[in-house]
PDB file of N, CA and C in Angstrom:
ATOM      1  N   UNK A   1      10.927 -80.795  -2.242  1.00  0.00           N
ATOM      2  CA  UNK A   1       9.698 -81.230  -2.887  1.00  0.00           C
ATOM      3  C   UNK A   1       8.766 -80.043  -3.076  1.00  0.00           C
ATOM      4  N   UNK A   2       8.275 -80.182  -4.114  1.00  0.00           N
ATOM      5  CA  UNK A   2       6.866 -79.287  -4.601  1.00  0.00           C
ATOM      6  C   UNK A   2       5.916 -79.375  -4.675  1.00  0.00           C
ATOM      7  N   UNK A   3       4.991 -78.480  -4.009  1.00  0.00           N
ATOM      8  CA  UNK A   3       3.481 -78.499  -4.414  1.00  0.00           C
ATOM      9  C   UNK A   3       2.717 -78.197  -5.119  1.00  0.00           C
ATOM     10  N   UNK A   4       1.947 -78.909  -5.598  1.00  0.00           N
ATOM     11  CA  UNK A   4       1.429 -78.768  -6.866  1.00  0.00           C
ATOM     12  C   UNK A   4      -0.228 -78.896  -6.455  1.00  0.00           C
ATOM     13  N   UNK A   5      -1.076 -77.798  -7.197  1.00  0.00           N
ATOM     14  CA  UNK A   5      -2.701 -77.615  -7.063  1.00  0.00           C
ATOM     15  C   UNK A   5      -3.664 -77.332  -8.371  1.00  0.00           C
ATOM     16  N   UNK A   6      -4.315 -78.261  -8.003  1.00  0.00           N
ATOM     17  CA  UNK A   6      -5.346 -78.270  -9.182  1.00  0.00           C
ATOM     18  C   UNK A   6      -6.943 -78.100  -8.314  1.00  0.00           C
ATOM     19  N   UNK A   7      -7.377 -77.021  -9.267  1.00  0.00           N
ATOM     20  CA  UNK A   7      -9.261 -76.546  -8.343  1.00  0.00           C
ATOM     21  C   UNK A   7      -9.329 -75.647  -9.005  1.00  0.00           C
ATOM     22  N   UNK A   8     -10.474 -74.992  -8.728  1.00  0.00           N
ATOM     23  CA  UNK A   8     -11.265 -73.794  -8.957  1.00  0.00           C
ATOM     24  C   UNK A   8     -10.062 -73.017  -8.650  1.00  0.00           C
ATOM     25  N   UNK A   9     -10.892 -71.714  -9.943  1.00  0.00           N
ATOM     26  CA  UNK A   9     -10.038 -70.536 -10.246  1.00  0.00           C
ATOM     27  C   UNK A   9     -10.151 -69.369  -8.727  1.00  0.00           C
ATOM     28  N   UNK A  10     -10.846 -69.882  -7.436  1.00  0.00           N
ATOM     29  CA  UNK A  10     -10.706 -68.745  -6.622  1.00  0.00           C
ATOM     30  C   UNK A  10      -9.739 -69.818  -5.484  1.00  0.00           C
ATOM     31  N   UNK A  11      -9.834 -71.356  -5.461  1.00  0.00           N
ATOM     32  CA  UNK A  11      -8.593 -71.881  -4.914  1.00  0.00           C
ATOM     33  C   UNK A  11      -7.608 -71.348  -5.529  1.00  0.00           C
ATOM     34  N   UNK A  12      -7.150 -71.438  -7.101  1.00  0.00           N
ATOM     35  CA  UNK A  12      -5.628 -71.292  -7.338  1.00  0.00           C
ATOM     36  C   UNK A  12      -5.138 -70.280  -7.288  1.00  0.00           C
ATOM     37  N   UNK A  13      -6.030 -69.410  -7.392  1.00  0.00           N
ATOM     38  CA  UNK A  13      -5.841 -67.945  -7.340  1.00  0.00           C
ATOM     39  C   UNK A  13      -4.929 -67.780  -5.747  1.00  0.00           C
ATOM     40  N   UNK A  14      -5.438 -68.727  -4.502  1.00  0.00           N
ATOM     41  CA  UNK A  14      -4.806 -68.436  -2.852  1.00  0.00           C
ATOM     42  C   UNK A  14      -3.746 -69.273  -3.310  1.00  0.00           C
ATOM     43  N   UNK A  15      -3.689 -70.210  -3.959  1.00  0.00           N
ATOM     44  CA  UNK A  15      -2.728 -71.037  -3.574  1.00  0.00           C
ATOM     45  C   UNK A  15      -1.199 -70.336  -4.242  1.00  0.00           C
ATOM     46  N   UNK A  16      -1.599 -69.997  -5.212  1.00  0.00           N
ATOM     47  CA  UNK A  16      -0.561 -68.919  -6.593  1.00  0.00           C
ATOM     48  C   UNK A  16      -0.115 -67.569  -5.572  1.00  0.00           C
ATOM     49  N   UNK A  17      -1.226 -66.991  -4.949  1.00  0.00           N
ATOM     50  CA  UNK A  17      -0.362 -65.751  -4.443  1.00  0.00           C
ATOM     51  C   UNK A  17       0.436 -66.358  -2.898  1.00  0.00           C
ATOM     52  N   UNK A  18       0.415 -67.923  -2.574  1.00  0.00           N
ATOM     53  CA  UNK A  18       1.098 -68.531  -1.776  1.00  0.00           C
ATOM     54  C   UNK A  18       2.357 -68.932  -2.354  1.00  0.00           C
ATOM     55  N   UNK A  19       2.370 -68.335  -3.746  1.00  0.00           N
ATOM     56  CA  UNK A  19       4.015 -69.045  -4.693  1.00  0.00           C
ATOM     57  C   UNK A  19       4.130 -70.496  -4.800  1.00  0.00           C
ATOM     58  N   UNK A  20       2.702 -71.369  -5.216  1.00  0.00           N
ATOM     59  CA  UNK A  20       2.435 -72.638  -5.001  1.00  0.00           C
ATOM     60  C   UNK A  20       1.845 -72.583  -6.671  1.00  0.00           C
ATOM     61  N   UNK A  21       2.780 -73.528  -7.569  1.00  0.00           N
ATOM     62  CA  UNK A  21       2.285 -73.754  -8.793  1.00  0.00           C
ATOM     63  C   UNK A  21       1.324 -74.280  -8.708  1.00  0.00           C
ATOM     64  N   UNK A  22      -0.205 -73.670  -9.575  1.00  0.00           N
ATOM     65  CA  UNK A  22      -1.474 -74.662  -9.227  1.00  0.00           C
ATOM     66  C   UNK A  22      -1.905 -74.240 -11.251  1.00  0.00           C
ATOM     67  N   UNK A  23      -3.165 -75.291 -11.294  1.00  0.00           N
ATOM     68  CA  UNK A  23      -4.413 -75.233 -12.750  1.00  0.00           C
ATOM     69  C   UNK A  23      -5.691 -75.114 -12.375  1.00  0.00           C
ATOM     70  N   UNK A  24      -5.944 -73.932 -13.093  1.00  0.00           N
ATOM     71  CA  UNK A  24      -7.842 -74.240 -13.165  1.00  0.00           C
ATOM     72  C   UNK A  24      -8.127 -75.417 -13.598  1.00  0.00           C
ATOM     73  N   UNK A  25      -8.938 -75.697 -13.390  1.00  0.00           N
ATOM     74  CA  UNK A  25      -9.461 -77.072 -14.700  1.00  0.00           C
ATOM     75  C   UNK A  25     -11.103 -77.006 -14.368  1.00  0.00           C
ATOM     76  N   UNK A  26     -11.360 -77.201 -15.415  1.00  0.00           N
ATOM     77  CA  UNK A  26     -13.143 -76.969 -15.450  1.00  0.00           C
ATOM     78  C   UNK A  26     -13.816 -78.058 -16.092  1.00  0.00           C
ATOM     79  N   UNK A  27     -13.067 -79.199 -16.261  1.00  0.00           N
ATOM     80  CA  UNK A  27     -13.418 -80.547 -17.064  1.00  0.00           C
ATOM     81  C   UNK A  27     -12.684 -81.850 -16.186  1.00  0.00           C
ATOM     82  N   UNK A  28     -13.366 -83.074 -16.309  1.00  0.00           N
ATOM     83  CA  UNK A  28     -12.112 -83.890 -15.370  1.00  0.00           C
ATOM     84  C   UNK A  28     -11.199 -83.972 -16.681  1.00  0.00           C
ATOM     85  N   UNK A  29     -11.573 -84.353 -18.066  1.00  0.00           N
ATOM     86  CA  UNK A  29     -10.040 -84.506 -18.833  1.00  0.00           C
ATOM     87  C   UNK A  29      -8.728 -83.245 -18.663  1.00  0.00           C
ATOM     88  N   UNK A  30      -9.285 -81.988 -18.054  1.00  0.00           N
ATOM     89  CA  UNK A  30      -8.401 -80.797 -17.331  1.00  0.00           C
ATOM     90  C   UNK A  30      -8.034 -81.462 -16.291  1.00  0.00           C
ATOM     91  N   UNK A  31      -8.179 -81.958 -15.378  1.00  0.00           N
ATOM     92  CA  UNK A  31      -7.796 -82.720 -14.618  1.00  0.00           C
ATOM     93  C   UNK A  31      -6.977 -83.596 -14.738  1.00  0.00           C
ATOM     94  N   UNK A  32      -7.330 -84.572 -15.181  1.00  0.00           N
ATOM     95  CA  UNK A  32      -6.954 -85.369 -15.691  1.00  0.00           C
ATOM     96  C   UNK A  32      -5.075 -85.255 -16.606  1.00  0.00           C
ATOM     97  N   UNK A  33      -5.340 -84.126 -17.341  1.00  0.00           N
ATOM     98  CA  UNK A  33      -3.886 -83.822 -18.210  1.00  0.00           C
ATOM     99  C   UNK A  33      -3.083 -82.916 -16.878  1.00  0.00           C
ATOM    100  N   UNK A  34      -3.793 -82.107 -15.852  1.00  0.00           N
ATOM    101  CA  UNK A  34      -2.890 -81.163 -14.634  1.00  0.00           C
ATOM    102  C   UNK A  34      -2.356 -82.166 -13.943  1.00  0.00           C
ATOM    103  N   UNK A  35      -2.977 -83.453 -13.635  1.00  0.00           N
ATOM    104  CA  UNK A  35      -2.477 -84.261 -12.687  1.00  0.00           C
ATOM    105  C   UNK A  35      -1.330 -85.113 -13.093  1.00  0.00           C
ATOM    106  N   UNK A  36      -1.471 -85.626 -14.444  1.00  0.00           N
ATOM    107  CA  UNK A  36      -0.211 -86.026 -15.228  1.00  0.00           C
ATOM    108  C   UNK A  36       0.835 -85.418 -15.229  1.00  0.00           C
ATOM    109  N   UNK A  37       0.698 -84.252 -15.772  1.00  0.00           N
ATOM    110  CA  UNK A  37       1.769 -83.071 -15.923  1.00  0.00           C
ATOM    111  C   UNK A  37       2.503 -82.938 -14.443  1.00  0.00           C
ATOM    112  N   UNK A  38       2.030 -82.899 -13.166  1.00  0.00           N
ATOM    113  CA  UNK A  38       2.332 -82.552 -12.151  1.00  0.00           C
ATOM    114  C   UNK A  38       3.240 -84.265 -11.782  1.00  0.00           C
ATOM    115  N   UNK A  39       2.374 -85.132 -12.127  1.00  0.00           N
ATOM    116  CA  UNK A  39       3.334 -86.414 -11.487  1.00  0.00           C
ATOM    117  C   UNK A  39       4.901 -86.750 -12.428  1.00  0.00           C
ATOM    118  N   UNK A  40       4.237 -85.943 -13.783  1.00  0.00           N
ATOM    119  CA  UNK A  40       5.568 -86.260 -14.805  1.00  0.00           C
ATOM    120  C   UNK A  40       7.029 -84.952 -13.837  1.00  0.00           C
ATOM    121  N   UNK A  41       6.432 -84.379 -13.125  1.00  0.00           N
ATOM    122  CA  UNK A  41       7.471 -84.170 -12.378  1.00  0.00           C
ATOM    123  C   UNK A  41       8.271 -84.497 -11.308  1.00  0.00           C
ATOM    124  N   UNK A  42       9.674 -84.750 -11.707  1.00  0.00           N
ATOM    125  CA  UNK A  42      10.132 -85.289 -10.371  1.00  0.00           C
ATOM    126  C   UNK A  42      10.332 -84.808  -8.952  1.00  0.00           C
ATOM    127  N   UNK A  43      10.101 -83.223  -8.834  1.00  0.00           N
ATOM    128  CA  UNK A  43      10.191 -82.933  -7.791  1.00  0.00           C
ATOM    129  C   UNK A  43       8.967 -82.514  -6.819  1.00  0.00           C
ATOM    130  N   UNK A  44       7.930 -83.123  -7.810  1.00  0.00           N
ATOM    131  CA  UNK A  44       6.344 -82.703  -7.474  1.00  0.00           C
ATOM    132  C   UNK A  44       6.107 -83.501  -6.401  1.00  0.00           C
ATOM    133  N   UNK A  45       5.681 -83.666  -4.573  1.00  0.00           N
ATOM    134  CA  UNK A  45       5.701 -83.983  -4.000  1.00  0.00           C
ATOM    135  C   UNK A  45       4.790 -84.346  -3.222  1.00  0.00           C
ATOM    136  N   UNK A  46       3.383 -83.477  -3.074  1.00  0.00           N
ATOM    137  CA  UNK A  46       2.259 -83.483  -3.106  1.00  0.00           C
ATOM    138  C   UNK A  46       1.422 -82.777  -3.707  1.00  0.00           C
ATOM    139  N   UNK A  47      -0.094 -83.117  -4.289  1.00  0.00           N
ATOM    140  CA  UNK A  47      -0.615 -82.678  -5.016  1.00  0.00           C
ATOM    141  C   UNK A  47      -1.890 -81.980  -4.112  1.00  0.00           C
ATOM    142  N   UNK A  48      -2.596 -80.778  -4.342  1.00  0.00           N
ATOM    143  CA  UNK A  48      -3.792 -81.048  -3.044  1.00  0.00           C
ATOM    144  C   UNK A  48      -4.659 -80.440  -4.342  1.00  0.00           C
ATOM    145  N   UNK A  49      -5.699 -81.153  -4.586  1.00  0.00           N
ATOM    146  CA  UNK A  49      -7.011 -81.206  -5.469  1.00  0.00           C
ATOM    147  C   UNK A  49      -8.434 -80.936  -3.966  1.00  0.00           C
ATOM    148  N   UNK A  50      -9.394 -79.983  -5.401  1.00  0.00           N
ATOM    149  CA  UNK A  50     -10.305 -79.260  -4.752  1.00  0.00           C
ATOM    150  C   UNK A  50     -11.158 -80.886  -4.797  1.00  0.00           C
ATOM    151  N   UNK A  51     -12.199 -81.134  -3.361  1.00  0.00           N
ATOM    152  CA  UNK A  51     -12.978 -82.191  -3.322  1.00  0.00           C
ATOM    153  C   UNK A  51     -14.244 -82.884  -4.541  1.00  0.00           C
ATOM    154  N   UNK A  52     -14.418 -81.702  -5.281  1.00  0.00           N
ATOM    155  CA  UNK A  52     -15.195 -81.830  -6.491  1.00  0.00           C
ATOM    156  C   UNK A  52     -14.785 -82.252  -7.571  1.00  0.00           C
ATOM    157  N   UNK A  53     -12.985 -81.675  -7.893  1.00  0.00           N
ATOM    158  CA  UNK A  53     -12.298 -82.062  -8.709  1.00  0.00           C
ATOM    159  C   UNK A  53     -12.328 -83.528  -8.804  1.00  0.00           C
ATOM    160  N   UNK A  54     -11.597 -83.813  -7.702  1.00  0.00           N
ATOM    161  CA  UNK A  54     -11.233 -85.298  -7.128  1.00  0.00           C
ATOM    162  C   UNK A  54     -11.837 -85.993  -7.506  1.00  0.00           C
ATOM    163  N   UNK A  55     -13.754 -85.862  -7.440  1.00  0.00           N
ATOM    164  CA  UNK A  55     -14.880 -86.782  -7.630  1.00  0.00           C
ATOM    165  C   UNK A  55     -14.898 -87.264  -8.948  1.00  0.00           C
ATOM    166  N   UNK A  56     -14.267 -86.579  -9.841  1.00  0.00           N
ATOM    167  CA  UNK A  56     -14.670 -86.347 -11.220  1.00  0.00           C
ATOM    168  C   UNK A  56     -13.359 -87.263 -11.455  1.00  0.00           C
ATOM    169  N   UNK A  57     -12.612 -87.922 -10.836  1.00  0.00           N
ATOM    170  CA  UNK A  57     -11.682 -88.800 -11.655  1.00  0.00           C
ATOM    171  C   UNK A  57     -10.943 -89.333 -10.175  1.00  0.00           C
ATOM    172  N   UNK A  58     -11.887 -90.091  -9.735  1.00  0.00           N
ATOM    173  CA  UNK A  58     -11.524 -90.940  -8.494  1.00  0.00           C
ATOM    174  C   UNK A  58     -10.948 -92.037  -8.508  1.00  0.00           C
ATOM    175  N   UNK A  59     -11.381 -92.797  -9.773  1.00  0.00           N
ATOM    176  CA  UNK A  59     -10.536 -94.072  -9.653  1.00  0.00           C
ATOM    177  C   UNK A  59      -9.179 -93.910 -10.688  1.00  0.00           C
ATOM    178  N   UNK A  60      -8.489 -92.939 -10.911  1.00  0.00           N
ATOM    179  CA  UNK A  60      -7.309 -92.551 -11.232  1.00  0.00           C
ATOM    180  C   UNK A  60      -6.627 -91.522  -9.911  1.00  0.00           C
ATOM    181  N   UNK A  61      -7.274 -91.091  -9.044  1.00  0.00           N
ATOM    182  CA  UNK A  61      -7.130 -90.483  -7.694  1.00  0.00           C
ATOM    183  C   UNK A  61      -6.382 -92.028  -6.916  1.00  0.00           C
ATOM    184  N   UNK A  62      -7.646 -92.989  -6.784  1.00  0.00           N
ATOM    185  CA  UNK A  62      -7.231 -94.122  -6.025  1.00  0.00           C
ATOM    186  C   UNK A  62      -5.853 -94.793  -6.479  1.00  0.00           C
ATOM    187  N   UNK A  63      -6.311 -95.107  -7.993  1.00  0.00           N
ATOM    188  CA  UNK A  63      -4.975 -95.109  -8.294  1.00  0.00           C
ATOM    189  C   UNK A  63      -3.658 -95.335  -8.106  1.00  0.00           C
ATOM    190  N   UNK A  64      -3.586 -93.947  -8.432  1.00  0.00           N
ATOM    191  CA  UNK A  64      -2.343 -93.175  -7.833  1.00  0.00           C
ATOM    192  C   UNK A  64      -1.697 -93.237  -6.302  1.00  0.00           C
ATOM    193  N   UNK A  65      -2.864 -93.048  -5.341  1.00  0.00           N
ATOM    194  CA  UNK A  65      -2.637 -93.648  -3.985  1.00  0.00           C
ATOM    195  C   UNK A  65      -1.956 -94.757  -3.745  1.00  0.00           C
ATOM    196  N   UNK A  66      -2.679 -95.975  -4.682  1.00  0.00           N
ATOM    197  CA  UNK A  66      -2.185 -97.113  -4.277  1.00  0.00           C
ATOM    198  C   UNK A  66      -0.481 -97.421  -5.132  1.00  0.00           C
ATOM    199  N   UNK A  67      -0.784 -96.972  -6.262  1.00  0.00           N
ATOM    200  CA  UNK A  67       0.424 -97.898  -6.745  1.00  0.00           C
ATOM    201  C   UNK A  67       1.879 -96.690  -7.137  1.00  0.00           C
ATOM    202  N   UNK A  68       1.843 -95.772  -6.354  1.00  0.00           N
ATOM    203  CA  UNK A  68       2.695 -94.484  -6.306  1.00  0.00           C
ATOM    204  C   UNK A  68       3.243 -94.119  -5.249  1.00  0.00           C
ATOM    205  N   UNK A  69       4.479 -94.228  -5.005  1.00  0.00           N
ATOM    206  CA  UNK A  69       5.013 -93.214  -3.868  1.00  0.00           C
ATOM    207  C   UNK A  69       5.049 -92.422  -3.343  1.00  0.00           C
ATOM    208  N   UNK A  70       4.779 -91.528  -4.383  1.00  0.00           N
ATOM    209  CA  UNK A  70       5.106 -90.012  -4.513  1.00  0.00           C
ATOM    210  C   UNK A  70       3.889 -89.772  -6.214  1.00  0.00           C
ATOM    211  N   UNK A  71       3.151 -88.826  -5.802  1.00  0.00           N
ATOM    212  CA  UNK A  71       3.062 -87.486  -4.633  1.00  0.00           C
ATOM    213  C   UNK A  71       1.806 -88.097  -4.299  1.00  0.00           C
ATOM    214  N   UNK A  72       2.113 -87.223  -2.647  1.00  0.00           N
ATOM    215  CA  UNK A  72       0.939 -87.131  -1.666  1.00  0.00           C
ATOM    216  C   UNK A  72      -0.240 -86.594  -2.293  1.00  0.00           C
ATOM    217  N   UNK A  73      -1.147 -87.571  -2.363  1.00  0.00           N
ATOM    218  CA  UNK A  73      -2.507 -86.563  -2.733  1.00  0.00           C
ATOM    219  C   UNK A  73      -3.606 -85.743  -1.614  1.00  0.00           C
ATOM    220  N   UNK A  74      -3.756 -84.542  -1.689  1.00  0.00           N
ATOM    221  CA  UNK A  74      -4.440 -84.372  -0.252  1.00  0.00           C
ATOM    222  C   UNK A  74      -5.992 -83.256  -0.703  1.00  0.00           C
ATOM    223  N   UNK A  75      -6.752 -83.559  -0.505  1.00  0.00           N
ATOM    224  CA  UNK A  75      -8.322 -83.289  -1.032  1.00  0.00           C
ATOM    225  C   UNK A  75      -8.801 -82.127   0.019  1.00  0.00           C
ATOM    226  N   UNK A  76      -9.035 -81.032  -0.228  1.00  0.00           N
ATOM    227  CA  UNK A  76      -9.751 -79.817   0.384  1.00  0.00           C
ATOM    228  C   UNK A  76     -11.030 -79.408  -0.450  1.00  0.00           C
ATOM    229  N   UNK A  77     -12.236 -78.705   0.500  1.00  0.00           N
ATOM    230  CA  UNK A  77     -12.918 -78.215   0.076  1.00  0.00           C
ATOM    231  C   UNK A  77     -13.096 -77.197  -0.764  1.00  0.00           C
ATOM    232  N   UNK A  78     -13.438 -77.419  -1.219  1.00  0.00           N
ATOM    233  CA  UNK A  78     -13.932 -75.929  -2.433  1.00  0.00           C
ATOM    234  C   UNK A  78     -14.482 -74.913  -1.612  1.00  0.00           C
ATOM    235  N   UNK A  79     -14.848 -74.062  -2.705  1.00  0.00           N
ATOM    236  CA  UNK A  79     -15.717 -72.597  -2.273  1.00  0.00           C
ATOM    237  C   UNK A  79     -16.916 -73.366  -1.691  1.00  0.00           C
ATOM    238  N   UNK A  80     -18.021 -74.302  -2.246  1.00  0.00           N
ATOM    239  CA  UNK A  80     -18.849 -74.150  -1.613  1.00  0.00           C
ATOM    240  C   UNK A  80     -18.502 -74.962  -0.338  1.00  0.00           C
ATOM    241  N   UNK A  81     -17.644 -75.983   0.091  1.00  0.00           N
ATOM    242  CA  UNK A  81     -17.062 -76.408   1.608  1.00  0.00           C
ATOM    243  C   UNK A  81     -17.224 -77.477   1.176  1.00  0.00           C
ATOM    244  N   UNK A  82     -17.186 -78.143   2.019  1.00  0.00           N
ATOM    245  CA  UNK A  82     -16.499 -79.702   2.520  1.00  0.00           C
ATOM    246  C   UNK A  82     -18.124 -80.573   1.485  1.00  0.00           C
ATOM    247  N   UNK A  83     -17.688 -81.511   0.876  1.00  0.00           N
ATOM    248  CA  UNK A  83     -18.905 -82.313   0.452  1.00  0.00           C
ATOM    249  C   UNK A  83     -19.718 -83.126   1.121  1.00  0.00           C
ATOM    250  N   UNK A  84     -20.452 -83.608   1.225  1.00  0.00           N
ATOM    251  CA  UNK A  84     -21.873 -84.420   1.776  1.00  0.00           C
ATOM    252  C   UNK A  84     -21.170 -85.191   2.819  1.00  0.00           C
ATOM    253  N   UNK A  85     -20.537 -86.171   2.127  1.00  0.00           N
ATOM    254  CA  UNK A  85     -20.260 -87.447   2.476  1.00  0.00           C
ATOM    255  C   UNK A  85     -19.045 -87.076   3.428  1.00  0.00           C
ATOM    256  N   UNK A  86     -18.200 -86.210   3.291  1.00  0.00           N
ATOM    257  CA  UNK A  86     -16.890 -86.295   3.916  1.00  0.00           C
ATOM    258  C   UNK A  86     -17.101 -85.165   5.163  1.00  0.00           C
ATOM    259  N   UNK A  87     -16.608 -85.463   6.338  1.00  0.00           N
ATOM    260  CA  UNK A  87     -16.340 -84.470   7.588  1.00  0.00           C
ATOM    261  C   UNK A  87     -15.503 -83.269   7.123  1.00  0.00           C
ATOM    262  N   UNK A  88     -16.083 -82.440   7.820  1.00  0.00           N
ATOM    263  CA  UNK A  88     -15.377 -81.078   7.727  1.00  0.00           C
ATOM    264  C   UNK A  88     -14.467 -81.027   8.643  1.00  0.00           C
ATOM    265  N   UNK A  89     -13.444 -79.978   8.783  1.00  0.00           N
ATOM    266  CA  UNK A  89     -11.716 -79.672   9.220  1.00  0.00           C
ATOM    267  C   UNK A  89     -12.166 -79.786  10.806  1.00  0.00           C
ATOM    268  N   UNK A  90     -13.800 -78.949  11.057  1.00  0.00           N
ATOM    269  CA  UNK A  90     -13.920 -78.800  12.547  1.00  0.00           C
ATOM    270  C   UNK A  90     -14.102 -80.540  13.162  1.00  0.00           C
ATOM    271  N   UNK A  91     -14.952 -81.391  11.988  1.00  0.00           N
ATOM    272  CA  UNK A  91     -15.265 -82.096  12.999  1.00  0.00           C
ATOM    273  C   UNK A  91     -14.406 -83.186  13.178  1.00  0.00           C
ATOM    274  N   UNK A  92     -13.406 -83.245  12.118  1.00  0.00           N
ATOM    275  CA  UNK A  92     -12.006 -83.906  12.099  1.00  0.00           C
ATOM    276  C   UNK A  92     -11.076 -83.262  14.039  1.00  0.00           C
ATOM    277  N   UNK A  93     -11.161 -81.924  13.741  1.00  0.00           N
ATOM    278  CA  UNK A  93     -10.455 -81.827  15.003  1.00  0.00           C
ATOM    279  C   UNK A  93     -11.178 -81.925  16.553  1.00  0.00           C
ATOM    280  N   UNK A  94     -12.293 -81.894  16.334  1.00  0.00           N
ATOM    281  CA  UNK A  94     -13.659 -82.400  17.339  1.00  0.00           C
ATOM    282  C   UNK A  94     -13.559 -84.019  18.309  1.00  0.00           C
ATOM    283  N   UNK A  95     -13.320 -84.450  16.663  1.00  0.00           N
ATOM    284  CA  UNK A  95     -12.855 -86.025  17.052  1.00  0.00           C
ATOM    285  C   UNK A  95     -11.230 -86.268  17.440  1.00  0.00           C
ATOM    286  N   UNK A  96     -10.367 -85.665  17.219  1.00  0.00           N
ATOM    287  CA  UNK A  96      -9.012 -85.959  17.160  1.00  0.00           C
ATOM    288  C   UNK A  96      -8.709 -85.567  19.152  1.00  0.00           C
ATOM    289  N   UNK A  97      -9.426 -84.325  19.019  1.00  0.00           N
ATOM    290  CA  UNK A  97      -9.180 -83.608  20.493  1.00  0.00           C
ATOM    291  C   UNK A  97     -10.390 -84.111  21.381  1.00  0.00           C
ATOM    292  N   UNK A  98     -11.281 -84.372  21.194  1.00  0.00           N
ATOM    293  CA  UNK A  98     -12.414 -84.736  21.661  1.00  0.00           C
ATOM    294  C   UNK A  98     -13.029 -84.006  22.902  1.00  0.00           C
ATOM    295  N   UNK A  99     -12.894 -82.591  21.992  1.00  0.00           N
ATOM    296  CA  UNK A  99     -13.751 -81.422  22.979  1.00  0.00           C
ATOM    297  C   UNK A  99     -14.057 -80.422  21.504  1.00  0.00           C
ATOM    298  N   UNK A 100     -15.423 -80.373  21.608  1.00  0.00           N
ATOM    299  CA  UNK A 100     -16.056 -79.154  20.752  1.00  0.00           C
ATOM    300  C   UNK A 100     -15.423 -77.789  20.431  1.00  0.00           C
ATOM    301  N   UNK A 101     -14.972 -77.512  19.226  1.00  0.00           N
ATOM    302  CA  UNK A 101     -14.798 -76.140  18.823  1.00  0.00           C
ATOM    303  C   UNK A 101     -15.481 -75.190  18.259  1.00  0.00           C
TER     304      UNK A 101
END
């Protein structure tokens, strides 16, 4: 299986010199056509979209979650970090381990 990334041009830029096919996209309809393209593949396995991206075409995000097997969708922060509403990586592992890092 393959991974496939759609975000900002300084995400794809890490994810590309990781040998991980990824798209800029600077519009959700960019989005929107990277995420197609990536599911019209069969060996595309999970997808990981920047958290801003995501926002911009959520209920085709949900979607996909619900009525798809395949691919894993998995949401990371952008350059500027983790968004409002959602916990960051520390306090995800804060709670998981339940001792402060």
């Amino acid at each position: 299986m393959r991974f496939f990334c759609v975000a900002d041009e300084d995400t794809v830029r890490g994810f590309r010199l990781a040998g991980i096919d990824a798209r800029v996209v600077k519009t959700p309809d960019e989005a929107l056509r990277a995420i197609d393209k990536a599911i019209s593949e069969p060996d595309c396995g999970i997808i990981i979209l920047n958290e801003r991206i995501a926002s911009w075409i959520r209920p085709q995000i949900d979607r996909i979650r619900m009525e798809m097997d395949r691919p894993l969708i998995v949401e990371i922060p952008g350059p500027e970090g983790p968004l409002g509403a959602r916990k960051s990586l520390r306090e995800f592992v804060q709670e998981a381990v339940g001792i402060s890092v």
